[in-house]
Protein backbone atom coordinates (compact mmCIF):
# COMPACT_ATOMS: atom_id res chain seq x y z
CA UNK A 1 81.34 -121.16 -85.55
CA UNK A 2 81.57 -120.53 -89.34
CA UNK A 3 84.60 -118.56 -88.77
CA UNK A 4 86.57 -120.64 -86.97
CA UNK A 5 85.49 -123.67 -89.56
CA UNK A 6 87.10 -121.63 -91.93
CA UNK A 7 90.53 -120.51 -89.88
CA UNK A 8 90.39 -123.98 -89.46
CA UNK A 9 90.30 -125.45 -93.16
CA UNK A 10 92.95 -122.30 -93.74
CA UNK A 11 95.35 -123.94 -91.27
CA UNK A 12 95.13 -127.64 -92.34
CA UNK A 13 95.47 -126.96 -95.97
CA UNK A 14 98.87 -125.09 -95.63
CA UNK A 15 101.86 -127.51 -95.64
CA UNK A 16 103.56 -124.51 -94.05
CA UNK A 17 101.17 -123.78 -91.49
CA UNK A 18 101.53 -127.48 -90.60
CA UNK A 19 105.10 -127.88 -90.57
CA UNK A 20 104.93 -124.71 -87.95
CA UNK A 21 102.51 -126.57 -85.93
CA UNK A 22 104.61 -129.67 -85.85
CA UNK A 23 107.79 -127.60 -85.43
CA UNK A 24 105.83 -126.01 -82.47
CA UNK A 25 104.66 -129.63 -81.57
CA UNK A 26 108.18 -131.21 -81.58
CA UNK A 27 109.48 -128.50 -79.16
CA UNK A 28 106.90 -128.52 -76.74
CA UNK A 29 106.82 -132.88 -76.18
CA UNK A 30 110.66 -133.14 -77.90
CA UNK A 31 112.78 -131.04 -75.55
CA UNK A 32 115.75 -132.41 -77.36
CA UNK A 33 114.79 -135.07 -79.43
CA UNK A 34 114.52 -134.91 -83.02
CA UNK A 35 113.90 -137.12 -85.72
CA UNK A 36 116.06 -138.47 -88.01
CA UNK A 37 116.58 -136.70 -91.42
CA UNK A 38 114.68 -133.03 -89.97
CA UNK A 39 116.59 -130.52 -87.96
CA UNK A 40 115.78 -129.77 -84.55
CA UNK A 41 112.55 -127.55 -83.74
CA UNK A 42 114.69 -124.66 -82.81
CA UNK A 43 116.27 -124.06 -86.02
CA UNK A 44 112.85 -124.80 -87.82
CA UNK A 45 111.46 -122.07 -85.91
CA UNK A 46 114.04 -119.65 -86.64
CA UNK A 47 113.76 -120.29 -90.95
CA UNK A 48 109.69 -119.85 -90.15
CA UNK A 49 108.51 -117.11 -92.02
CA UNK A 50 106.94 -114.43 -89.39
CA UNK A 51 103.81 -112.02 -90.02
CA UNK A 52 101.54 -114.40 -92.11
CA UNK A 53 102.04 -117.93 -89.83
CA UNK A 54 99.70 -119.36 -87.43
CA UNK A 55 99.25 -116.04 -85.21
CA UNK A 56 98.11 -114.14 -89.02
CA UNK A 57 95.49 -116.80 -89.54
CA UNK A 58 94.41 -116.65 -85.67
CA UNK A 59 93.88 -113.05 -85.49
């Protein structure tokens, strides 16, 4: 359980990491919507940086 504590703190204390998960977030409930002032979740996804994200710190 240690381990995942620790994934867990890792995740939560990366601004990144979090604006992934509510990028993520936003396109699953969103399917269109966006709010005002941030561009839609698509685009966020795309300018995500790949190989360290979420799936690095899951793994």
């Amino acid at each position: 359980m240690s381990e995942f504590e620790d994934k867990l703190n890792t995740i939560l204390s990366s601004p990144e990491t979090m604006e992934q998960l509510a990028a993520i977030a936003r396109g699953l409930g969103g399917a269109g919507e966006s709010t005002e002032g941030e561009p839609p979740a698509q685009e966020q996804s795309r300018s995500a940086p790949s190989g360290d994200g979420i799936a690095g710190l899951l793994s």
